[in-house]
Protein backbone atom coordinates (compact mmCIF):
# COMPACT_ATOMS: atom_id res chain seq x y z
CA UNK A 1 -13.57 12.84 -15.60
CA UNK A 2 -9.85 11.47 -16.65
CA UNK A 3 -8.20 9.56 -13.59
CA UNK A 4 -10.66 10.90 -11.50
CA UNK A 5 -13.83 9.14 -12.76
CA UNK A 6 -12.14 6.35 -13.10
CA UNK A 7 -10.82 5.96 -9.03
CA UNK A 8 -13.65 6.99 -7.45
CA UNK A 9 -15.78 6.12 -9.61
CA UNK A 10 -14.68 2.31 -8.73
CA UNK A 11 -16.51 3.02 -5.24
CA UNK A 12 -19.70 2.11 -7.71
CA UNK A 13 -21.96 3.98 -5.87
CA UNK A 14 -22.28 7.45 -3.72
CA UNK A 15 -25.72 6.51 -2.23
CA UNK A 16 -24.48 6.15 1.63
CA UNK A 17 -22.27 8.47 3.56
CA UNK A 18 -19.76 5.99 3.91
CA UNK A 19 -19.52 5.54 0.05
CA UNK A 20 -19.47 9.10 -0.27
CA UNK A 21 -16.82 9.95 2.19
CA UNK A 22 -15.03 6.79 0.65
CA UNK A 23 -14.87 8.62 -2.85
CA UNK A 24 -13.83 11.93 -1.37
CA UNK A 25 -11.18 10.44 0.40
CA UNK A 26 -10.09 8.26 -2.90
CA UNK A 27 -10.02 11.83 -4.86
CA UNK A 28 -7.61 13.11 -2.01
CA UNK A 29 -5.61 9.97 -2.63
CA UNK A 30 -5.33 10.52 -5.82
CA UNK A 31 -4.58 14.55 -6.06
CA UNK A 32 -2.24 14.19 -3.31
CA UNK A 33 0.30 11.25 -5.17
CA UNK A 34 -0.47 12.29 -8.64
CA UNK A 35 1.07 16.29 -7.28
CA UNK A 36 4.12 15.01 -5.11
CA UNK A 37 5.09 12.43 -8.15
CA UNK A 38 4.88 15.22 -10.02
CA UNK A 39 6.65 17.79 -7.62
CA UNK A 40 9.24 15.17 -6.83
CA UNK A 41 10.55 14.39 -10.75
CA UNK A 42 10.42 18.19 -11.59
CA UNK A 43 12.93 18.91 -8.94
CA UNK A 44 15.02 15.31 -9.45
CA UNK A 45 15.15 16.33 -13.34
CA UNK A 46 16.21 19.70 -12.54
CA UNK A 47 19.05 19.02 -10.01
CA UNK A 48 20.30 16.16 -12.91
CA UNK A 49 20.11 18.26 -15.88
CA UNK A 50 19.65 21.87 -14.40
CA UNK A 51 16.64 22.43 -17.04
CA UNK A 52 12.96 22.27 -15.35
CA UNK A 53 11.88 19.79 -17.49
CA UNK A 54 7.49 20.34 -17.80
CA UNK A 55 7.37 16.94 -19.91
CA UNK A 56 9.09 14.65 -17.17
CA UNK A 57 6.45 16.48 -14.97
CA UNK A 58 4.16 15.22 -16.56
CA UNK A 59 5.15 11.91 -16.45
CA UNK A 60 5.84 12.46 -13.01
CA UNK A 61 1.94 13.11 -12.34
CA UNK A 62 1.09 10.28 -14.71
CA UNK A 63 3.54 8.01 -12.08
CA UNK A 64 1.70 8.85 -9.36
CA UNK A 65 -1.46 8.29 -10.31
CA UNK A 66 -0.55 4.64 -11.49
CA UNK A 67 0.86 4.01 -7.84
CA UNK A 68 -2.14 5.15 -6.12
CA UNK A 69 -4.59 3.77 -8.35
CA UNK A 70 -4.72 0.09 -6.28
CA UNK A 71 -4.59 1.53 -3.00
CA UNK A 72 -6.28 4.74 -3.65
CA UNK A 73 -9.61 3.46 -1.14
CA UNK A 74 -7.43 1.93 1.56
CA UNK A 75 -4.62 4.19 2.54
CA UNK A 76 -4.67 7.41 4.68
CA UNK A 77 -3.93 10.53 2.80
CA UNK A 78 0.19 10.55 4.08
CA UNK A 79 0.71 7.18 2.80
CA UNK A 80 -0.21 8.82 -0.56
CA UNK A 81 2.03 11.32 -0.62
CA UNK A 82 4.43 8.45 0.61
CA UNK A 83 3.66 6.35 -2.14
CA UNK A 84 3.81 9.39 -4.46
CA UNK A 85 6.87 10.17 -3.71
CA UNK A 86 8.26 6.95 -3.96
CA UNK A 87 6.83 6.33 -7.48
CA UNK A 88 8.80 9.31 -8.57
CA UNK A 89 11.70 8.00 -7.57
CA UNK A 90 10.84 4.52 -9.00
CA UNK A 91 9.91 6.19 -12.74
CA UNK A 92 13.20 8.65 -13.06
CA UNK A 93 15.22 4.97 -12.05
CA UNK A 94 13.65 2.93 -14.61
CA UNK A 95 13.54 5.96 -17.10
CA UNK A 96 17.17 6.35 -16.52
CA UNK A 97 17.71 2.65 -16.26
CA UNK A 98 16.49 1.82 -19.72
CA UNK A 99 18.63 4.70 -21.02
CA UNK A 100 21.70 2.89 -19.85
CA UNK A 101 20.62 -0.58 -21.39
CA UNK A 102 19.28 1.24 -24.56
CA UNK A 103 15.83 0.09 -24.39
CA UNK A 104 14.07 2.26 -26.76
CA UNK A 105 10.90 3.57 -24.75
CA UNK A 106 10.53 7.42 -26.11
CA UNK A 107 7.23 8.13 -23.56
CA UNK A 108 8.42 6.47 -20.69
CA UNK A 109 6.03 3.53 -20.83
CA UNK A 110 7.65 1.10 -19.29
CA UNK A 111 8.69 2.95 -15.96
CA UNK A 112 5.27 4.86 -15.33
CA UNK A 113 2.83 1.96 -15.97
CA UNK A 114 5.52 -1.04 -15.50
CA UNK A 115 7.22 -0.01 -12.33
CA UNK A 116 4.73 2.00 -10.84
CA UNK A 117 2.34 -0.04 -11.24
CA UNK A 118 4.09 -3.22 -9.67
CA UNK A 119 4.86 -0.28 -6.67
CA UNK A 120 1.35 0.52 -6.43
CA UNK A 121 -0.03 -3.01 -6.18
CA UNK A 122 2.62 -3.79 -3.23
CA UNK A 123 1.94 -0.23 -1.55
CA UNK A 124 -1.77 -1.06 -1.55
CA UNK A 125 -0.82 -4.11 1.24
CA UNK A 126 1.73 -1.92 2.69
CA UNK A 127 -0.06 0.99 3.25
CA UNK A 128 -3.78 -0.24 3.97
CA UNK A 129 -5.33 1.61 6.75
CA UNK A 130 -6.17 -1.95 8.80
CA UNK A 131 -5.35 -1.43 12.05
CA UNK A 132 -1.71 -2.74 13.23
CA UNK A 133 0.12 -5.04 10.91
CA UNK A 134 -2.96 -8.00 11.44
CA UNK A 135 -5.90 -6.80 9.94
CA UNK A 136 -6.98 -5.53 6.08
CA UNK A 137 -9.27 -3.90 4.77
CA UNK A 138 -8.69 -3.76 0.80
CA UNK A 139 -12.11 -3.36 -1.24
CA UNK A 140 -13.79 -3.16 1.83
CA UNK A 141 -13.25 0.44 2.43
CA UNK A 142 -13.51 1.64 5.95
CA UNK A 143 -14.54 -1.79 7.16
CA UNK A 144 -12.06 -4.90 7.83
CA UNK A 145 -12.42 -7.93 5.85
CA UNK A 146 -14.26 -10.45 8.26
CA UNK A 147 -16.35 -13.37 8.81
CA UNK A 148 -18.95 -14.14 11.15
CA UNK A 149 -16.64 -13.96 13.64
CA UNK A 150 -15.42 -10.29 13.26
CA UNK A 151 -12.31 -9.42 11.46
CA UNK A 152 -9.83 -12.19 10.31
CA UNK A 153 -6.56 -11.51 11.84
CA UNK A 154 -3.49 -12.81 9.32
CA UNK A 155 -5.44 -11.04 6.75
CA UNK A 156 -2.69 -8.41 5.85
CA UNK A 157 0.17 -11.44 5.71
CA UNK A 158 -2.33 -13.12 3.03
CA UNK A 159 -3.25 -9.46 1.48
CA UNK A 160 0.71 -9.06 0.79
CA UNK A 161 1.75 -12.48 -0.46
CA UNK A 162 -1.98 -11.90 -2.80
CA UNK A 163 -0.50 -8.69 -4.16
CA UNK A 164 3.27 -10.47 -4.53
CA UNK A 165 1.69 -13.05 -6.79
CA UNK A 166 -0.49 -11.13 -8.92
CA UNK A 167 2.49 -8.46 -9.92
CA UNK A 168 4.39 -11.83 -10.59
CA UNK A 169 1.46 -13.02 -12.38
CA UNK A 170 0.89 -10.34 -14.62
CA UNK A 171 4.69 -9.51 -14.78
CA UNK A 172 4.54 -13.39 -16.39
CA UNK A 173 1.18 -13.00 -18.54
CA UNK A 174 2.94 -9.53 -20.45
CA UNK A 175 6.43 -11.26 -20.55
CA UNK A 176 4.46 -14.25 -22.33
CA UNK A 177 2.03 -12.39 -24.86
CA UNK A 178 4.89 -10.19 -26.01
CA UNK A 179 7.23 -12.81 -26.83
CA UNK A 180 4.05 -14.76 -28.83
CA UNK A 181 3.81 -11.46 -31.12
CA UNK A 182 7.65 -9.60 -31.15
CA UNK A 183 9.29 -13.04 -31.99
CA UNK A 184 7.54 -13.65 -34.82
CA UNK A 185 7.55 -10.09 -35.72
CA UNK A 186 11.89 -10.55 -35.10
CA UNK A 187 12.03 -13.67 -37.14
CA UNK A 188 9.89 -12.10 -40.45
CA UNK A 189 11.91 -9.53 -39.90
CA UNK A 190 9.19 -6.91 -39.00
CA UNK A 191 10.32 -6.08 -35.87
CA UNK A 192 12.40 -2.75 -36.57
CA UNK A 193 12.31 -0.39 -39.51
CA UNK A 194 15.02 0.01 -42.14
CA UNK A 195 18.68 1.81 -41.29
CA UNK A 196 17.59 5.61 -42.59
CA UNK A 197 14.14 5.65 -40.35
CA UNK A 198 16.44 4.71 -37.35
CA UNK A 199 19.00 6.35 -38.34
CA UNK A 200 16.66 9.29 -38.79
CA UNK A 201 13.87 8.63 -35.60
CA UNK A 202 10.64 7.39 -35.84
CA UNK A 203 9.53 10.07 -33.75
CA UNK A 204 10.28 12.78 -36.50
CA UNK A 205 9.89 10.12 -39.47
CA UNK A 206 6.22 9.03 -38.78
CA UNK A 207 4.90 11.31 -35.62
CA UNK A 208 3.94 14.86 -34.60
CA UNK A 209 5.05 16.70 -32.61
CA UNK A 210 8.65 15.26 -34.01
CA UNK A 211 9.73 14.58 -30.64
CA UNK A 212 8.67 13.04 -27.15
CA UNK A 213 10.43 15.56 -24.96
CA UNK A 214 11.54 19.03 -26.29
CA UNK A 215 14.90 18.88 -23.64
CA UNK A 216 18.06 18.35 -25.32
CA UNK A 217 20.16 16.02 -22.74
């Protein structure tokens, strides 16, 4: 079932109505950020190049389903368009960012699953549905976290410095395991292929179709 089976399927089980309704509402989520991502780059593409460009679309959709995915059974269904919309904007920056620097990234890797990603971790503490800025309810669904006491208050302060540390902490862990394998790669001098392949694109040397996007810019 693509994104779908895999975000509400994460509920685990439809056997209650509350885990029921909690899957519905996670397939809203998910419709509703993956279509105004997708909405949102079609029109920035077109007022920047004056082409509609269906391939940004697409990665457009793809951007906001990454920043939904972590939030997608805690937030209320116009904090998803929010964070939607705000992952489009986040992809066409780092898309056009890594243009400037030269970073070769054909498929837009980096700012769909890199950026939005790190967006949709944060917006998950941002935007969860606990009510006022005290309580959090996460995994939990349409219940607080809480002890035997009732709901912990301070539990969407710790929920947001949580979600701080673990984009820093997997930021670190991918920073780390690339280096162990492209250094190596740089110093056997493996890294890139020869002058004429680059010269020529690897897309068209070695792929099909011979291109990423079919838009001349």
């Amino acid at each position: 079932f693509g994104w779908y089976g895999f975000n509400c399927g994460s509920t685990l089980a439809m056997s209650t109505a509350a885990k029921g309704t909690l899957a519905a509402q996670v397939a809203m989520n998910t419709t509703l950020a993956a279509a105004t991502a997708g909405l949102v780059v079609l029109m920035l593409r077109f007022a920047m190049f004056r082409k509609y460009d269906i391939g940004g679309m697409c990665n457009g959709i793809l951007a906001g389903l990454v920043s939904i995915t972590a939030g997608c059974g805690n937030v209320e269904c116009g904090s998803a368009v929010i964070i939607g919309a705000v992952g489009a904007l986040l992809f066409q920056g780092a898309s056009s960012l890594l243009q400037r620097l030269k970073v070769d990234d054909p498929v837009d890797a980096f700012a769909v699953h890199g950026a939005c990603g790190a967006w949709g971790v944060l917006a998950a503490a941002f935007f969860d549905w606990g009510t006022g800025v005290d309580y959090f309810n996460g995994w939990n669904g349409w219940e607080c976290v809480s002890n035997d006491d009732g709901c912990i208050k301070g539990a969407f302060g710790e929920a947001v410095a949580a979600n701080v540390v673990e984009v820093l902490a997997i930021s670190g862990w991918t920073a780390g395991m690339s280096l162990a394998v492209f250094v190596p790669l740089r110093l056997a001098k493996l890294l890139r292929t020869d002058d004429e392949t680059q010269e020529k694109g690897m897309d068209e040397a070695k792929h099909s179709p011979s291109k990423a996007y079919v838009m001349s810019y």
